[in-house]
Protein backbone atom coordinates (compact mmCIF):
# COMPACT_ATOMS: atom_id res chain seq x y z
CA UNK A 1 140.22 78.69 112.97
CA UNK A 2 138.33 77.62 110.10
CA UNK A 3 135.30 79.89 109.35
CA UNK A 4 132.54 79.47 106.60
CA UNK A 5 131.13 83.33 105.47
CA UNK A 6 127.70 82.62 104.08
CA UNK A 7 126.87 85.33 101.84
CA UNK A 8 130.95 86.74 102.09
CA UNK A 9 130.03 88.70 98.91
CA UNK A 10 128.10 90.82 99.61
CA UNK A 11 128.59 94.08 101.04
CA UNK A 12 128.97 93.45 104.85
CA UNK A 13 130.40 89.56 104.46
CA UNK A 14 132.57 90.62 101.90
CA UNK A 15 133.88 93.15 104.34
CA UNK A 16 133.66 90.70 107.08
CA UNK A 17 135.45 88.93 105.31
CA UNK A 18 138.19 91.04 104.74
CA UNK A 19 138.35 91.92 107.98
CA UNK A 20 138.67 88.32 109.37
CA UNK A 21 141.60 87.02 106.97
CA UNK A 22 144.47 87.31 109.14
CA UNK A 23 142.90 85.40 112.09
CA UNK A 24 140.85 82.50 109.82
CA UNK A 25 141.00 80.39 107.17
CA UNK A 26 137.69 81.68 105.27
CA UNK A 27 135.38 79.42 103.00
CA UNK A 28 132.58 82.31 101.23
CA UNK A 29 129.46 80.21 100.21
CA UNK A 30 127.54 82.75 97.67
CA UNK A 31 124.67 82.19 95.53
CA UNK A 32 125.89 84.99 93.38
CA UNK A 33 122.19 86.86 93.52
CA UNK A 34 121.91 90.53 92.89
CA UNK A 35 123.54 91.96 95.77
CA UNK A 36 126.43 89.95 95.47
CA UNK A 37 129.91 90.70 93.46
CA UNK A 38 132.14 87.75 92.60
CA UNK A 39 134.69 90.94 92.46
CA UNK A 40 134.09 92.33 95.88
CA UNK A 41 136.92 89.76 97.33
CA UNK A 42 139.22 89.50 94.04
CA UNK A 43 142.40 90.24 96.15
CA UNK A 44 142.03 88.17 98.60
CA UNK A 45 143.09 84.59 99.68
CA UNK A 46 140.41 82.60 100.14
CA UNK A 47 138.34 79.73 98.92
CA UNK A 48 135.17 80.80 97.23
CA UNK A 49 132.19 78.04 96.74
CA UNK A 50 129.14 79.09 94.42
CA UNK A 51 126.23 77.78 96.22
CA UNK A 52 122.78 78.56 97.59
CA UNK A 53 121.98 78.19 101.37
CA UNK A 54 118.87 76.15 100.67
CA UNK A 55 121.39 73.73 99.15
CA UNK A 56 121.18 71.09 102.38
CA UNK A 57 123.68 68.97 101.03
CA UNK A 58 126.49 71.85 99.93
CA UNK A 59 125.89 73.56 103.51
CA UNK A 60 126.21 70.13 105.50
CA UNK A 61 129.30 69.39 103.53
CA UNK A 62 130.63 72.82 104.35
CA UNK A 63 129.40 72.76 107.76
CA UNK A 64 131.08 69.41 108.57
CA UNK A 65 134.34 71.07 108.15
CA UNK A 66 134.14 74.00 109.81
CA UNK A 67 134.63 75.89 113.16
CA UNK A 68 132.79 78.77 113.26
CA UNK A 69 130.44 80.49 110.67
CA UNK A 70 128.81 83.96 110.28
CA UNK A 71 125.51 84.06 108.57
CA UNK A 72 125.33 87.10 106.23
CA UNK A 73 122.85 85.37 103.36
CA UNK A 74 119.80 87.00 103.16
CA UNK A 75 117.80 88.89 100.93
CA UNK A 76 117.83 92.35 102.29
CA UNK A 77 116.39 95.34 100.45
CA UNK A 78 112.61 96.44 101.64
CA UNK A 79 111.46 97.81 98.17
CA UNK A 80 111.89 94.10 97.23
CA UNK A 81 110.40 92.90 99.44
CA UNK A 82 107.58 94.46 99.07
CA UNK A 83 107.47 93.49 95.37
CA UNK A 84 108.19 90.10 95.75
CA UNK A 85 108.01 88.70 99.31
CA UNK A 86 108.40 84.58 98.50
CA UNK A 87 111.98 85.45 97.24
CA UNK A 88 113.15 86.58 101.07
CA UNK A 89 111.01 83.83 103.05
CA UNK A 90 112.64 81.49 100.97
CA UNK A 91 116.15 82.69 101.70
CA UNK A 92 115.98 84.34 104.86
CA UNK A 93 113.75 81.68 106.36
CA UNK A 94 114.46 78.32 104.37
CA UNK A 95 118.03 79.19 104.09
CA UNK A 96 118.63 79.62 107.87
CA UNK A 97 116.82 76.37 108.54
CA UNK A 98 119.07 74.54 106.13
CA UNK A 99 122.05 75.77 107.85
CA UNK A 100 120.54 74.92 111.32
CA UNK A 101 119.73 71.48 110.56
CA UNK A 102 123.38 71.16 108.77
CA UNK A 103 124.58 72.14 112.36
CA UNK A 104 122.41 69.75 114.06
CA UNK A 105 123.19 66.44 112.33
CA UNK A 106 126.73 67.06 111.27
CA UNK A 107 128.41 70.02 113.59
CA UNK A 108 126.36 70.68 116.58
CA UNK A 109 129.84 72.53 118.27
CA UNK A 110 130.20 74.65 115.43
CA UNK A 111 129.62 78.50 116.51
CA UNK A 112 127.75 80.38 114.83
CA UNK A 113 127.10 84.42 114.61
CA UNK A 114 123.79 84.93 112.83
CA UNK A 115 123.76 88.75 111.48
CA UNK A 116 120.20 90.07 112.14
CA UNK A 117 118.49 93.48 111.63
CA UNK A 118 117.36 96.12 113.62
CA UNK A 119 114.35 96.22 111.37
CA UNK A 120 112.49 93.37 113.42
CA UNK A 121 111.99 95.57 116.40
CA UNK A 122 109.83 98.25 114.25
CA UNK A 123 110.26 101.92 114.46
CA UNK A 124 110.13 103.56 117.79
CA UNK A 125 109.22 107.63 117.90
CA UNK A 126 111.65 107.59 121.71
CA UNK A 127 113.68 105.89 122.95
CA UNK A 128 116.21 103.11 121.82
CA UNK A 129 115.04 99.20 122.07
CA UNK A 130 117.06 96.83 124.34
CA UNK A 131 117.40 93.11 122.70
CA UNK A 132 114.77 91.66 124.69
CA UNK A 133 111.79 94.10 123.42
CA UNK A 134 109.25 92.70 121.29
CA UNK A 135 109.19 92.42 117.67
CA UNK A 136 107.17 93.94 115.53
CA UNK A 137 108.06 93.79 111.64
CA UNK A 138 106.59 96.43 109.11
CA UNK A 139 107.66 94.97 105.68
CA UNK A 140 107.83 91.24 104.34
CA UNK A 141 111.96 91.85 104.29
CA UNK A 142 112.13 92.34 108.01
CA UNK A 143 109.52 90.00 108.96
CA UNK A 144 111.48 86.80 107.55
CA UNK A 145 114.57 87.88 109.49
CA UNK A 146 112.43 88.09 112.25
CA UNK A 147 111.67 84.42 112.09
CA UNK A 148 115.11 83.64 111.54
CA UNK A 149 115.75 85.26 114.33
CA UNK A 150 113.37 82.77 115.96
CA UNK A 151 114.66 79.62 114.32
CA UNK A 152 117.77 80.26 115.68
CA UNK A 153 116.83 81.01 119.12
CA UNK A 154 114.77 77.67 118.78
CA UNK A 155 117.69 75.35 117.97
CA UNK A 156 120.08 76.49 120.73
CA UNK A 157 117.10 76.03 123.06
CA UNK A 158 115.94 72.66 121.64
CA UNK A 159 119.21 71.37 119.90
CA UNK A 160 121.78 73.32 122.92
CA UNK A 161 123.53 74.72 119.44
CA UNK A 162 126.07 76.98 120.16
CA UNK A 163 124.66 80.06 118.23
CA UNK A 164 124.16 84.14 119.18
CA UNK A 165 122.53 86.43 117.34
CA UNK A 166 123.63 90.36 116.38
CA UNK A 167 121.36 92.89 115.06
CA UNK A 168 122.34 95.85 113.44
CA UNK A 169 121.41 99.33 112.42
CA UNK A 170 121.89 100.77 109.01
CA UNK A 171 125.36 99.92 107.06
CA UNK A 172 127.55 102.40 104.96
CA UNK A 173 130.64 101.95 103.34
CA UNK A 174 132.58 100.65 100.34
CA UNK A 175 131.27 97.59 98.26
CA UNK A 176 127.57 98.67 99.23
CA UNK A 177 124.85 97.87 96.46
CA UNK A 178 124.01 100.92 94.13
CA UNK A 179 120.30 100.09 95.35
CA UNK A 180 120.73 101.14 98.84
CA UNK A 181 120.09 104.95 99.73
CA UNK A 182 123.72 106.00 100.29
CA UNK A 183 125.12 104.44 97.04
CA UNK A 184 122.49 105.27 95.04
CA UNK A 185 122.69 109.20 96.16
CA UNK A 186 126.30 109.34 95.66
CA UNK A 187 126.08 107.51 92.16
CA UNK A 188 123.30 110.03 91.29
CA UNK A 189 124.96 113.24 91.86
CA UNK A 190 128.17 111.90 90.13
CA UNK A 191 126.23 111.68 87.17
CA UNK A 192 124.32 115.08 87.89
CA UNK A 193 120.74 113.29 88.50
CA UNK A 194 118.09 113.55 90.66
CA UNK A 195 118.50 111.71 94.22
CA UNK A 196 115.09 110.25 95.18
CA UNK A 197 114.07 110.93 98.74
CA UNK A 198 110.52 109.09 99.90
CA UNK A 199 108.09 111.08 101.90
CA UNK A 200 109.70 114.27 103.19
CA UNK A 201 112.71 113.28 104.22
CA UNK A 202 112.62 112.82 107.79
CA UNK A 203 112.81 109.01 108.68
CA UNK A 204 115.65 108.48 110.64
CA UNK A 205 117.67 106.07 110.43
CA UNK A 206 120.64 105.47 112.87
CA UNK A 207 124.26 104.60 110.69
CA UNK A 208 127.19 102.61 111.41
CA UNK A 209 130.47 102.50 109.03
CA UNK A 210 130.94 98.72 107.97
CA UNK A 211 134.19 98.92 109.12
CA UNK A 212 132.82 98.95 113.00
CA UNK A 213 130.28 96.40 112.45
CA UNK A 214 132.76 93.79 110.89
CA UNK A 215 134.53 94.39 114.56
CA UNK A 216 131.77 93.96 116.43
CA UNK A 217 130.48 90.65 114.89
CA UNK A 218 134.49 89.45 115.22
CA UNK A 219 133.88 90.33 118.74
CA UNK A 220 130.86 88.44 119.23
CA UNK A 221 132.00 85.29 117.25
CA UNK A 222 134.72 85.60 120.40
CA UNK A 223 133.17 86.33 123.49
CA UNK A 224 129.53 86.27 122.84
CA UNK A 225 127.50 83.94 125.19
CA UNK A 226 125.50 81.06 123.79
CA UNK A 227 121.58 82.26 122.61
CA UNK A 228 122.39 85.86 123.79
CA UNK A 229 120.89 88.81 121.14
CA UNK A 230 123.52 91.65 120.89
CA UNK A 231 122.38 94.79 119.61
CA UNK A 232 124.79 96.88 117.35
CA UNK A 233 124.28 100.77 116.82
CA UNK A 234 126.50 103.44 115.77
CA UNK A 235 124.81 106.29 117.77
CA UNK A 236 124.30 108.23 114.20
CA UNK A 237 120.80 109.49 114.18
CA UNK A 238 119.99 111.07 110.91
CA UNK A 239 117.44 111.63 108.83
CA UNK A 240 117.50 110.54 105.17
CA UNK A 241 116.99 114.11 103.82
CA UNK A 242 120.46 114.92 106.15
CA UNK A 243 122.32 111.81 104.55
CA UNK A 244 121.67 113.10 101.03
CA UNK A 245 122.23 116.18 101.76
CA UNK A 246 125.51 115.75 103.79
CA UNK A 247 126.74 113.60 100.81
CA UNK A 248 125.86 116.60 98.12
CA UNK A 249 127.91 119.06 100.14
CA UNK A 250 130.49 116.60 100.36
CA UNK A 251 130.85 116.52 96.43
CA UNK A 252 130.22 119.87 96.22
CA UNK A 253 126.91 119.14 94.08
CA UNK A 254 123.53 121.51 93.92
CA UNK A 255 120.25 120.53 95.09
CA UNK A 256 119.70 117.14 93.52
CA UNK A 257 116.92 116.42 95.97
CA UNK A 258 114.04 115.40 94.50
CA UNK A 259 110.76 114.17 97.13
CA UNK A 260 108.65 110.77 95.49
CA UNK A 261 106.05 108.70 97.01
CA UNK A 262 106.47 106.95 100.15
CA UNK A 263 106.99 103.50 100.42
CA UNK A 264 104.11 101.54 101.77
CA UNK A 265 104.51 100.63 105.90
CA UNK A 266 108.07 103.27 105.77
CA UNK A 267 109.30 103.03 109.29
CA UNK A 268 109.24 106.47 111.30
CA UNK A 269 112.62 105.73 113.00
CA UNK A 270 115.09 102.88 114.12
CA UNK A 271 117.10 103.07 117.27
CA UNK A 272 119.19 100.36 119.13
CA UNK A 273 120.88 100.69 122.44
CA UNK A 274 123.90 98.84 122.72
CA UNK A 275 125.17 99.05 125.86
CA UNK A 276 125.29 94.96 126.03
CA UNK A 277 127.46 95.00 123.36
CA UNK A 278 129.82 98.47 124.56
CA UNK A 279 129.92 96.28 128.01
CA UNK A 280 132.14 94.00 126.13
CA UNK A 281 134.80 96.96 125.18
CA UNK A 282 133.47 97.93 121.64
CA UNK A 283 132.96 101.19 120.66
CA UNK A 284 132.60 102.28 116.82
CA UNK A 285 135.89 104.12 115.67
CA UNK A 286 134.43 106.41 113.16
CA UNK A 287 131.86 109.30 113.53
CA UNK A 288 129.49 109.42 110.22
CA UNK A 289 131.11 112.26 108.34
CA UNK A 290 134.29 110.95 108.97
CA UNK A 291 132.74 107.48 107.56
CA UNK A 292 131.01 109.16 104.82
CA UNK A 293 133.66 110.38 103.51
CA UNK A 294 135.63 107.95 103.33
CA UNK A 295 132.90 106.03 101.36
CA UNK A 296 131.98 109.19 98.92
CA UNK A 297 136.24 108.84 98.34
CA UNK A 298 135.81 104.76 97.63
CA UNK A 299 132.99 105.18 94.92
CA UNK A 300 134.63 108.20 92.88
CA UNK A 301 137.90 106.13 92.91
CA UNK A 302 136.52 103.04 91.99
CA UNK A 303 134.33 103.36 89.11
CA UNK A 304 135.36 99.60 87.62
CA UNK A 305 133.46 98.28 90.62
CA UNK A 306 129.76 100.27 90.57
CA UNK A 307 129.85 101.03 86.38
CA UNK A 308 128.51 97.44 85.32
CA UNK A 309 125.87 97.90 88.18
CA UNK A 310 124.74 101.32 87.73
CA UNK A 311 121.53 100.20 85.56
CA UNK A 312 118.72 102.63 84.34
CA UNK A 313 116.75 99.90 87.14
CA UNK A 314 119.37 100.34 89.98
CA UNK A 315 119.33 104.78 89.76
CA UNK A 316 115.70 104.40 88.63
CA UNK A 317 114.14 107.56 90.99
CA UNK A 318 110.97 105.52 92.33
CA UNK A 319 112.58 102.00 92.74
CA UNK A 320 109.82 100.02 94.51
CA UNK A 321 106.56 98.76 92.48
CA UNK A 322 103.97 96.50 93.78
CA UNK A 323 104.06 93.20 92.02
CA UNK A 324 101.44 90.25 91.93
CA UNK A 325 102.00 86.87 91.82
């Protein structure tokens, strides 16, 4: 099988990635943004194209010659978002109509996986939200992969393209951005700094290692059913003061904690059920300290990868800031 990874260098394509190579030949498509690392897949065998979704005429190219392709470009971090919204309708929106019109005129029997959020459903207070629940978006991040979401529902109805759709909850694991919460906190208290923590602490998030998310999309590519939604959870629930401080005991650090202003619309809490997805025989294989653990492990060992990124901006304590355009 020949598969095309949009956005294979990031965190979860580039471990995606890693996980497909021994049952595809992969093509990565990266526009080499922020979030991406042009080291993240140094060791393995693949082809690697520098490129920008919104390119039509790279993706149709790439497209043409494909056989399946998972959709991991997108612009993904909430703080911003909120500081500069144009930068993720542009991606997350333009970019996947590029790719479905690519599809359409050149590959319409190409599958596709698009990798969603779990962000587009909102928080919830109780419960867990099925895949057919209404959306409601809180920032401008989750609101353009909400109308990606839509886009792509759109063409297999319209066009009959042969696409699904997964969405997951929260990511952690090796080769994450120093940006996200989990990264950032164990960065931090390597370095003896303060961790940031918005609010007081208690939105929770529910976390999945990277690891079982890569296997779920690989089984979705397989056996997912055209225009279906499959909703991928780790069944995790934790609150972001338990994450940091889980991750401080774990390094055997003090109290780094330090509370700063909340970010503007913060969800309460996020919660999938993914009993669609479990019906298909997935499970996640690791529990979150287990996962955590292993990740604390992969950024102490591997200081040539995170250094170069580790910016005053990146560990900053108060990392969003409204800007006007």
């Amino acid at each position: 099988m020949k598969l095309l990874v949009t956005g294979g260098l990031g965190f979860i394509g580039s471990n995606f990635a890693r996980n497909m190579m021994d049952k595809a030949e992969i093509t990565v498509v990266d526009a080499l943004k922020y979030g991406s690392n042009e080291h993240n897949l140094r060791d393995l065998d693949c082809t690697l194209v520098k490129g920008d979704i919104c390119d039509y005429d790279l993706i149709t190219e790439l497209v043409k010659n494909t056989d399946a392709i998972a959709n991991f470009a997108a612009e993904t971090h909430v703080d911003r978002s909120i500081s500069n919204p144009y930068a993720f309708v542009e991606s997350n929106v333009i970019g996947t109509y590029t790719i479905l019109e690519a599809m359409r005129n050149v590959n319409p029997d190409v599958r596709l996986v698009h990798i969603g959020t779990d962000e587009v459903y909102g928080d919830i207070e109780e419960g867990s939200f099925k895949e057919d629940d209404t959306l409601r978006p809180s920032s401008p991040y989750s609101a353009s992969k909400a109308a990606a979401d839509m886009f792509f529902l759109a063409y297999v109805r319209t066009y009959g393209l042969d696409a699904v759709i997964t969405r997951c909850t929260n990511n952690y694991g090796p080769y994450q951005f120093p940006e996200k919460l989990i990264p950032k906190a164990i960065l931090r208290a390597q370095m003896d700094l303060k961790i940031p923590i918005y609010g007081t602490g208690e939105n929770v998030r529910d976390w999945i290692f990277v690891k079982d998310h890569c296997e779920a999309i690989d089984l979705v590519l397989e056996r997912g059913i055209r225009g279906e939604i499959y909703n991928i959870s780790g069944g995790e629930e934790k609150t972001n003061l338990e994450v940091a401080t889980e991750i401080l005991r774990l390094m055997d650090k003090p109290n780094l904690i330090e509370f700063v202003e909340d970010r503007p619309g913060h969800d309460i809490r996020y919660s999938l059920d993914s009993s669609k997805l479990r019906s298909l025989g997935w499970k996640p294989k690791h529990n979150f300290k287990e996962g955590l653990k292993e990740t604390v492990a992969w950024y102490l060992e591997n200081e040539w990868w995170w250094k170069p990124l580790a910016d005053e901006k990146l560990l900053h304590p108060t990392p969003w800031k409204l800007e006007w355009r």
